[in-house]
Protein backbone atom coordinates (compact mmCIF):
# COMPACT_ATOMS: atom_id res chain seq x y z
CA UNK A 1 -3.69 18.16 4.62
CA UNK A 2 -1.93 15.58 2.53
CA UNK A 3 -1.83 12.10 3.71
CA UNK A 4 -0.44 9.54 1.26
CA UNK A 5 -1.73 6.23 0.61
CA UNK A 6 -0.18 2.93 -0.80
CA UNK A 7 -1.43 0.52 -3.89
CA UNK A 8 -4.89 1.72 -2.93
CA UNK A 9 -5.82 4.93 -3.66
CA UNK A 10 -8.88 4.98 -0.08
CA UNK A 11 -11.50 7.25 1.30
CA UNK A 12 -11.97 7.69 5.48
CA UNK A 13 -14.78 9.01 6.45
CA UNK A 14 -16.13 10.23 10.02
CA UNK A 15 -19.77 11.26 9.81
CA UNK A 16 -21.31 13.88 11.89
CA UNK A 17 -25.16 15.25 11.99
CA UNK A 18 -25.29 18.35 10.14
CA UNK A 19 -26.19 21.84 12.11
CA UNK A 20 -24.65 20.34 15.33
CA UNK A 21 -21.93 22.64 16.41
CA UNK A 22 -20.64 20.09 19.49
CA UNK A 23 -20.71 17.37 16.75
CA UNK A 24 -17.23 15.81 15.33
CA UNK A 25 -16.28 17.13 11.88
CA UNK A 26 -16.69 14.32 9.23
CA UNK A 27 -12.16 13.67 7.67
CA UNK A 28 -12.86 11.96 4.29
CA UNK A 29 -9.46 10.89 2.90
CA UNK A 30 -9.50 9.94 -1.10
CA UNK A 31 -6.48 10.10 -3.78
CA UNK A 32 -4.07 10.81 -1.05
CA UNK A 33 -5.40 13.78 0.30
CA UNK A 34 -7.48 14.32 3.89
CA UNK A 35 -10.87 16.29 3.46
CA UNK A 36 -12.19 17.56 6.36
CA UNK A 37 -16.25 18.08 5.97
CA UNK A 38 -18.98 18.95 9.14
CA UNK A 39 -21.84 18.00 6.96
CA UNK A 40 -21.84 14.45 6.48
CA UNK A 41 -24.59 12.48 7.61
CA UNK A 42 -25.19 8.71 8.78
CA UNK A 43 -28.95 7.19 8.38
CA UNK A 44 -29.31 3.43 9.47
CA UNK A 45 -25.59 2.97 9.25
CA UNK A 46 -25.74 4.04 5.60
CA UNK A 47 -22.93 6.95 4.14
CA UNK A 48 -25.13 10.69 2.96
CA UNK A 49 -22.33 13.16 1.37
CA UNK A 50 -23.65 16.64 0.43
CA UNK A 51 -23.62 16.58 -3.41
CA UNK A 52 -20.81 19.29 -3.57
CA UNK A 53 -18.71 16.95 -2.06
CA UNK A 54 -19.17 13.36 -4.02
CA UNK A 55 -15.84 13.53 -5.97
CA UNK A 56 -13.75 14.42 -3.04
CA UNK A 57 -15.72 11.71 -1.01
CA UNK A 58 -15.74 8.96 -4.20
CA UNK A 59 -14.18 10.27 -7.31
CA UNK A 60 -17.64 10.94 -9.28
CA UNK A 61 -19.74 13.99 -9.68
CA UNK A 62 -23.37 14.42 -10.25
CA UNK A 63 -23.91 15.40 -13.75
CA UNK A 64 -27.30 15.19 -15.98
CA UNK A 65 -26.08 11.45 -17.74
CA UNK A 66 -25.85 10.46 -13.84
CA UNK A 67 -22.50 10.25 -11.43
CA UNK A 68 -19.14 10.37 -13.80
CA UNK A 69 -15.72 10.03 -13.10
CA UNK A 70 -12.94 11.60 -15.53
CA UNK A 71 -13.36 7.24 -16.90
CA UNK A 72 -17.15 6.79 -17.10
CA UNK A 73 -20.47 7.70 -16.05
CA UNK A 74 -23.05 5.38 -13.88
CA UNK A 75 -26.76 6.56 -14.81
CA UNK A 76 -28.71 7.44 -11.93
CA UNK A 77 -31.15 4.11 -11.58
CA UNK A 78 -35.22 5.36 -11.23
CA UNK A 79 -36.77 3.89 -8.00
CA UNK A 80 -33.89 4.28 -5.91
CA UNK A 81 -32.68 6.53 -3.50
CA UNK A 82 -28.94 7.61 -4.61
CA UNK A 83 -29.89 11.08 -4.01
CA UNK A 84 -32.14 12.36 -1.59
CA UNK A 85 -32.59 15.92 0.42
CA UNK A 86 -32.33 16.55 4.00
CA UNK A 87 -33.20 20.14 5.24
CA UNK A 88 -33.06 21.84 1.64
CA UNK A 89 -29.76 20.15 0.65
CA UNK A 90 -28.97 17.30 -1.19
CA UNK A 91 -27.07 14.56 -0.70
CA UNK A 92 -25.61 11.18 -1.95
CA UNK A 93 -26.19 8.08 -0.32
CA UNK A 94 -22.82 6.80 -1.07
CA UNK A 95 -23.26 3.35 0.71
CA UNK A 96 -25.94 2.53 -1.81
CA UNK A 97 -23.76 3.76 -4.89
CA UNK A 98 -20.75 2.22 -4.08
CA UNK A 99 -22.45 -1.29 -3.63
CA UNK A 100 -24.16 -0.81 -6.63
CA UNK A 101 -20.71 -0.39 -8.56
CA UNK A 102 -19.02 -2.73 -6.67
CA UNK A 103 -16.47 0.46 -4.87
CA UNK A 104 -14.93 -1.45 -2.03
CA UNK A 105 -16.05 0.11 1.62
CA UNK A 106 -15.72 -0.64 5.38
CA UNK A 107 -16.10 1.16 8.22
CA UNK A 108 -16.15 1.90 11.85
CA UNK A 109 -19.75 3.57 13.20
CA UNK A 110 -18.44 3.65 16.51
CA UNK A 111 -15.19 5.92 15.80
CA UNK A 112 -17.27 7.43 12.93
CA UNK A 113 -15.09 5.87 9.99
CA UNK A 114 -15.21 4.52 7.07
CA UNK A 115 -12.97 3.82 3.92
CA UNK A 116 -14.06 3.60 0.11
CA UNK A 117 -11.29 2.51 -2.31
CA UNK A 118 -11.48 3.82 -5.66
CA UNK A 119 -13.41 2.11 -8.80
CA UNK A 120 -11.80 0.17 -11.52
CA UNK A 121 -8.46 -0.33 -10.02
CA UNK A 122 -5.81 -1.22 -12.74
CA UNK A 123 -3.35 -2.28 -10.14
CA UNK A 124 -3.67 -6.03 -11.50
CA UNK A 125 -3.72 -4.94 -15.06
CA UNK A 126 -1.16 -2.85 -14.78
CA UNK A 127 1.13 -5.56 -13.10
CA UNK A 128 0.41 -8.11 -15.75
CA UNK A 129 1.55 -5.73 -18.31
CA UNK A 130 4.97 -5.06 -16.68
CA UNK A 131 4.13 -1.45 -16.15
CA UNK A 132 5.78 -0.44 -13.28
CA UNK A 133 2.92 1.95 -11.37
CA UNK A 134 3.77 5.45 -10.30
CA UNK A 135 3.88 6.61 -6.73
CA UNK A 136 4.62 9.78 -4.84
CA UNK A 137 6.06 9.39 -0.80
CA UNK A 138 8.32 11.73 1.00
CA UNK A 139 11.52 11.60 1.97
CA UNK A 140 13.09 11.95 4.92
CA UNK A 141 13.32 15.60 4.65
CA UNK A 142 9.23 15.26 3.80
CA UNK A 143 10.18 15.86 -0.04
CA UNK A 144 7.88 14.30 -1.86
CA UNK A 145 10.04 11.48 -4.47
CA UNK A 146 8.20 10.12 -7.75
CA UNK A 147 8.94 6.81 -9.19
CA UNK A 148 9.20 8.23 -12.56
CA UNK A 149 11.21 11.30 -11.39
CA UNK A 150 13.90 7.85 -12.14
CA UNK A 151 13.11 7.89 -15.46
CA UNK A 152 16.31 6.51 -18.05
CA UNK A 153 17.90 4.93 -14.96
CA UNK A 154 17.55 1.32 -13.60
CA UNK A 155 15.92 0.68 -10.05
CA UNK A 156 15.49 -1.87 -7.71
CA UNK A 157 12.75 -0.65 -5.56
CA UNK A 158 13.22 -2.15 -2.21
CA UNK A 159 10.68 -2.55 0.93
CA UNK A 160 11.81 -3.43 4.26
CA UNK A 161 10.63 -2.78 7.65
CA UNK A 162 12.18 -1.61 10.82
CA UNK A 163 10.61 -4.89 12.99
CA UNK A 164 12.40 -6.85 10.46
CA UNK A 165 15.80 -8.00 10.77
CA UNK A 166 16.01 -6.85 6.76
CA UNK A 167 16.99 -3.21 8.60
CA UNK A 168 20.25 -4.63 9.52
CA UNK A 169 21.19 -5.12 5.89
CA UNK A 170 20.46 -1.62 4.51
CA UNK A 171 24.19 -1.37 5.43
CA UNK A 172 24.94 -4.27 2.76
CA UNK A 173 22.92 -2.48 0.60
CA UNK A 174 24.51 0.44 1.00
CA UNK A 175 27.91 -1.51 -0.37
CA UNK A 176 25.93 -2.81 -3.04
CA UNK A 177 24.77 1.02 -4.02
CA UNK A 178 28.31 2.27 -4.06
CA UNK A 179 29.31 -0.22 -6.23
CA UNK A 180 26.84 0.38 -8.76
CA UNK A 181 25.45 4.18 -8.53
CA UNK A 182 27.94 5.19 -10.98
CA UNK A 183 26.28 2.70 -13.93
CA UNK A 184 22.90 4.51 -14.12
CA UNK A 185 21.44 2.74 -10.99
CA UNK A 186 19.05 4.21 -8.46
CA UNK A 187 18.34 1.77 -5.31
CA UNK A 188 14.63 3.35 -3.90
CA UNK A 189 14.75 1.86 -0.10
CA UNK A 190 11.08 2.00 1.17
CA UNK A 191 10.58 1.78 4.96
CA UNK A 192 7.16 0.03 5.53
CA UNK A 193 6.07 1.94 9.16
CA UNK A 194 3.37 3.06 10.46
CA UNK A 195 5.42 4.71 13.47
CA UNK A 196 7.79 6.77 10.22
CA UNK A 197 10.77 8.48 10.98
CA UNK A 198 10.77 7.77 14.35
CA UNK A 199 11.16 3.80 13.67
CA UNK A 200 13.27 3.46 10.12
CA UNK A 201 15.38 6.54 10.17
CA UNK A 202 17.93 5.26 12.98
CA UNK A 203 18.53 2.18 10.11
CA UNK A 204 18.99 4.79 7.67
CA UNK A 205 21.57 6.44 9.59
CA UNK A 206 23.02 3.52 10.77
CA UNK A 207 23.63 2.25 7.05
CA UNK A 208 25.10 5.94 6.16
CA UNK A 209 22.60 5.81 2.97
CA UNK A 210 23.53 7.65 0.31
CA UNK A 211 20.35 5.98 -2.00
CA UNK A 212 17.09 7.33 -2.09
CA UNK A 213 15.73 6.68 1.63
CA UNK A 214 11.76 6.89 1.64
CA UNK A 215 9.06 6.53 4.17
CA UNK A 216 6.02 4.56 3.71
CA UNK A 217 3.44 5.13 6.64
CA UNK A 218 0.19 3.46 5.09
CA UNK A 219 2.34 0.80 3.60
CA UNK A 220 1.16 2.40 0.21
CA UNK A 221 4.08 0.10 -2.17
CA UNK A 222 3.07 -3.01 -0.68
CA UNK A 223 -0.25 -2.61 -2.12
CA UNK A 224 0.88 -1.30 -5.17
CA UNK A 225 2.96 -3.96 -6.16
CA UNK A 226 1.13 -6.36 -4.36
CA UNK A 227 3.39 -7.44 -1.63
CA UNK A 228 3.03 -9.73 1.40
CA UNK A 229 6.40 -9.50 2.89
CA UNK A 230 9.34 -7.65 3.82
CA UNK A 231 12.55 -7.39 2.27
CA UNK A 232 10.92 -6.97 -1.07
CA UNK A 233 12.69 -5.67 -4.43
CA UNK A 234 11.53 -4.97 -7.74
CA UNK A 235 13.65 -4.88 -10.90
CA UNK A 236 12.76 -1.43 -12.97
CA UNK A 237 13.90 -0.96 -16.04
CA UNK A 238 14.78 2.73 -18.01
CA UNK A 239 11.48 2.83 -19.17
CA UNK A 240 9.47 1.86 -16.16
CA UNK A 241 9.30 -1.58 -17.00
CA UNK A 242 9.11 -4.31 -14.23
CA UNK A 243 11.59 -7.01 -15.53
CA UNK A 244 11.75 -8.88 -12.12
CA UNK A 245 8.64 -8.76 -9.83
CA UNK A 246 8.19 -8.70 -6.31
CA UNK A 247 10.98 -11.22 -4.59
CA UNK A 248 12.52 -11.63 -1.11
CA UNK A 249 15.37 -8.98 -1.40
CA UNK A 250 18.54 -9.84 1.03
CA UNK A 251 22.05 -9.47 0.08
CA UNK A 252 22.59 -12.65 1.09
CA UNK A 253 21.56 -15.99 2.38
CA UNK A 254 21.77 -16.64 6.28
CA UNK A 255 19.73 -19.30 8.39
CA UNK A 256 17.42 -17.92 10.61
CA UNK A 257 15.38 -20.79 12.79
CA UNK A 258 17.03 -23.82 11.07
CA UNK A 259 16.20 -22.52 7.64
CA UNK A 260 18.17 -20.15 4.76
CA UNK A 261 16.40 -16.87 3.77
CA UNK A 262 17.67 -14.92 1.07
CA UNK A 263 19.65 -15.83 -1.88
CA UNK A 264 23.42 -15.42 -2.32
CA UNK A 265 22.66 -15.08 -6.01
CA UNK A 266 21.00 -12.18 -5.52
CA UNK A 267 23.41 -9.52 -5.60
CA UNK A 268 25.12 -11.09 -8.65
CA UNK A 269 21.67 -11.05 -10.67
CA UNK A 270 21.11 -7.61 -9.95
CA UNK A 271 25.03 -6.63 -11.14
CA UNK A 272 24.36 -8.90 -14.34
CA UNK A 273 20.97 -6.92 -15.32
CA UNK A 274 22.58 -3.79 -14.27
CA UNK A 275 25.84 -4.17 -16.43
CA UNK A 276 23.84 -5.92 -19.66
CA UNK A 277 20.28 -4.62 -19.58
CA UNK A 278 17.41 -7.32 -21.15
CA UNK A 279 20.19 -9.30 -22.08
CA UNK A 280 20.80 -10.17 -18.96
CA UNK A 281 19.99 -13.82 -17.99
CA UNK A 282 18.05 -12.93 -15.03
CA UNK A 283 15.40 -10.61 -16.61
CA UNK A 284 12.11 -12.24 -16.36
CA UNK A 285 9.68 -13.50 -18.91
CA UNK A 286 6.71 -11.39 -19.72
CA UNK A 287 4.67 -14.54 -19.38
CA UNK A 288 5.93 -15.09 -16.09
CA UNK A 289 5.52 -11.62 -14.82
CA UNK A 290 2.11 -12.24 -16.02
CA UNK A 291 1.71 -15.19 -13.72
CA UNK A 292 2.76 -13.36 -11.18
CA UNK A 293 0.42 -10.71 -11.39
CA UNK A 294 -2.21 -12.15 -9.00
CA UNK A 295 -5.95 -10.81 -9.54
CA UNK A 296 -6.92 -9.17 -5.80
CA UNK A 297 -10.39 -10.75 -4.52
CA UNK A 298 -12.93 -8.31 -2.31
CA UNK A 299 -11.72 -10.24 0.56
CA UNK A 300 -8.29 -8.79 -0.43
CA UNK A 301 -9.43 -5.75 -1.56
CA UNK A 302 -11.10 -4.90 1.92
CA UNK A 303 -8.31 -5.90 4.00
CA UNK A 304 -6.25 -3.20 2.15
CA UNK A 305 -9.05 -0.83 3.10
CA UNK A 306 -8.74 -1.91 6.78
CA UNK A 307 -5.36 -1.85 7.21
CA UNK A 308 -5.30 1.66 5.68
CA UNK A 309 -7.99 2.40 8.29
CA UNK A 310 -5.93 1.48 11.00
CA UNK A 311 -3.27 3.49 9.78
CA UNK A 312 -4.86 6.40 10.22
CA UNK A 313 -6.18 5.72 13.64
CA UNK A 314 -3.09 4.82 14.72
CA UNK A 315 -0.90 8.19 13.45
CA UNK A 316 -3.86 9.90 15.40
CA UNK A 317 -3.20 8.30 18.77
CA UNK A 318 -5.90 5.83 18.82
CA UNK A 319 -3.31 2.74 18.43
CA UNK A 320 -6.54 0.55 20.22
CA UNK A 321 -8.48 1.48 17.23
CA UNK A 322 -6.02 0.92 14.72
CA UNK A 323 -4.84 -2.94 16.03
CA UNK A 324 -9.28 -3.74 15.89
CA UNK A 325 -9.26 -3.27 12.23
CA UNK A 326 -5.63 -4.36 11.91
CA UNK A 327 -6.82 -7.81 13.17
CA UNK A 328 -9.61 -7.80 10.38
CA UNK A 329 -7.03 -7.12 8.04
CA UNK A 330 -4.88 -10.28 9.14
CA UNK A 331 -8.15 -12.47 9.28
CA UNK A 332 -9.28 -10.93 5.50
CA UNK A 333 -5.64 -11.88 4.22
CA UNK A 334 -4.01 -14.46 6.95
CA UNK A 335 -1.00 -14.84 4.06
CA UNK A 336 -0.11 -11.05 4.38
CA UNK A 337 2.91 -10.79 6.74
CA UNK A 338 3.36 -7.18 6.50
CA UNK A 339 -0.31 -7.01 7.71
CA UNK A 340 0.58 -9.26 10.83
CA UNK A 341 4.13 -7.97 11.90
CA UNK A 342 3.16 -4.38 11.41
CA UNK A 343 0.41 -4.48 13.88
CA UNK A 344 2.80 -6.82 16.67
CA UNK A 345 5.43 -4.05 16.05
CA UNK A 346 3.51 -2.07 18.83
CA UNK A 347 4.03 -4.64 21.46
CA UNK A 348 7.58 -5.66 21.99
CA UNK A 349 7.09 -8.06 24.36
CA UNK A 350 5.04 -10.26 22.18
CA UNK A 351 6.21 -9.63 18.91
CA UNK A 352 8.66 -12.50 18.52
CA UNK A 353 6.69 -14.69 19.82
CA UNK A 354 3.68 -14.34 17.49
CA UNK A 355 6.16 -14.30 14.92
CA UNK A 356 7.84 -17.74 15.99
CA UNK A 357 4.28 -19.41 16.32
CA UNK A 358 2.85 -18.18 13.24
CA UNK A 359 6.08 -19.98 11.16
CA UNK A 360 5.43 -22.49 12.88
CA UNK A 361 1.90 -23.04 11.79
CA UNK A 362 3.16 -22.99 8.00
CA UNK A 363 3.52 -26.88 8.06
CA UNK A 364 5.98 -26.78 5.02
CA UNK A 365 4.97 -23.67 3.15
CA UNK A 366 7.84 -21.05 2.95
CA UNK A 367 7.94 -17.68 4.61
CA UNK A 368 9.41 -16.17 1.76
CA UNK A 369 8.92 -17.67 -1.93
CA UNK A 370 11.97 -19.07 -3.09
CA UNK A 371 13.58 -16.89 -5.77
CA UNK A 372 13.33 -18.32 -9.56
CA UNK A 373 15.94 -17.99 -11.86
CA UNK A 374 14.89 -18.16 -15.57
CA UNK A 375 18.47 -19.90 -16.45
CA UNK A 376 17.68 -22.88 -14.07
């Protein structure tokens, strides 16, 4: 079973005793893809894959120079217990190996799951080097669409979210795209939902999109590229170069509680790099696209891992579940408002005003950044 990811490429696993026929089946997601395994074990609270199934579960394999990735190898350390056998098989004590390599991990014993992100993530790198990074999410039509399948065409890459009032202006975007589709221009529109079709398609339709329309369950680009908020674009150039990182995204400024979000210079930017490529006044520095590249902390790290978590929980029906570790996502990165708004999406009634008290609390700092302009 395929189940796509975001930024962060995570593992969930729900650990069963082994030889139990009434006991849960062990679903280890990794890379995108859902394993389902009944052999798993859990000994005081610590992670025991069978050995067969270490690079599904982590990305490494037991070899003789120790457990290797397609990257590197770690050598298996004497006096410790990475690998140990329980009834005649053997297994990995992954909690052990991915604290020794510093793999980010949480879990939840109770529900039997946990998630393990993958080792030496590039994201930051990546970022800081204006390479724009790769993804794979369906369509509507559950196609799946590449980044680079864009390749030799500009793209703005835009995020939004259905409990955002940034769904009302696919249908300015949707002007904007008509205007310039015909000057080798692709606008990528990303819904950010947990709930998918069933909460960003009726804004699709609504707009009459004719752009690429995708659907972004575990909030996978918003990890990737390292965003916080919602409407978010991205300026892509021919060759997959970011020349404008992650900024609010309207079509246009309006006031919203007293103050102005968006940027009626926005649009015109976008038609100015369109029409005259690096030329244009509004492509961004490789220094500051540098800046902008922020390094991701474990606290950060693990609130991806969390959120992802909840995710999952919640496309399975356990929306109680997925709202615990959603709340120890907010609390690992308070800043993140896609984090925050995604999990008061589910409650209607309070949504609004956890919204209105949480601006509130910003004493000065903006909800969105204000947009720079490298001609000011």
């Amino acid at each position: 079973m395929r189940y796509p990811l975001l930024a962060a490429v995570v593992t969930l696993l729900i650990f069963s005793s082994v030889g139990s026929a009434d006991e849960k089946p062990s679903v280890i997601l990794f890379d995108g893809i859902a394993h389902t395994f009944a052999n798993a074990l859990v000994e005081s609270h610590d992670l025991l894959v069978p050995v067969a199934d270490l690079k599904s579960a982590v990305g490494f394999q037991v070899k003789p120079m120790g457990f290797c990735s397609s990257e590197r190898c770690v050598p298996i350390p004497k006096g410790e217990e990475w690998v140990v056998k329980r009834d005649g098989n053997e297994y990995v004590n992954v909690s052990r190996f991915t604290k020794r390599i510093n793999q980010p991990m949480v879990g939840d014993e109770k529900r039997r799951i946990w998630a393990i992100g993958v080792a030496n993530d590039d994201r930051p790198a990546s970022l800081e080097l204006g390479q724009a990074p790769d993804f794979a999410l369906p369509n509507r039509e559950g196609k799946l669409v590449h980044l680079s399948d864009f390749r030799g065409k500009k793209v703005l890459l835009l995020s939004w979210a259905s409990w955002c009032g940034c769904s009302l202006d696919l249908v300015g975007w949707q002007k904007v795209y008509e205007e310039l589709s015909q000057k080798n221009f692709e606008l990528i529109a990303v819904a950010e939902d947990t709930a998918g079709e069933e909460a960003a398609g009726k804004f699709y339709d609504r707009a009459h999109a004719t752009y690429t329309t995708l659907i972004d369950k575990e909030h996978r680009i918003s990890q990737l590229y390292q965003m916080v908020n919602v409407p978010t674009g991205v300026w892509i150039d021919e060759e997959g170069k970011i020349v404008r990182p992650g900024e609010v995204a309207y079509t246009q400024g309006f006031k919203i509680l007293g103050k102005t979000v968006g940027d009626d210079r926005y649009v015109p930017g976008l038609r100015d790099w369109v029409e005259k490529g690096n030329k244009s006044e509004y492509v961004m520095s490789p220094a500051k696209i540098r800046q902008k590249a922020a390094p991701r902390s474990a606290e950060l790290k693990r609130a991806e891992l969390e959120f992802l978590l909840g995710a999952y929980l919640q496309e399975h029906g356990d929306l109680e579940g997925a709202k615990e570790h959603w709340v120890i996502a907010q609390k690992l990165d308070p800043d993140n408002w896609n984090y925050h708004r995604q999990d008061w999406s589910f409650d209607q009634k309070t949504a609004m005003r956890n919204w209105i008290r949480k601006v509130g609390g910003l004493k000065g700092k903006p909800y969105y950044e204000p947009i720079e302009f490298s001609h000011e």
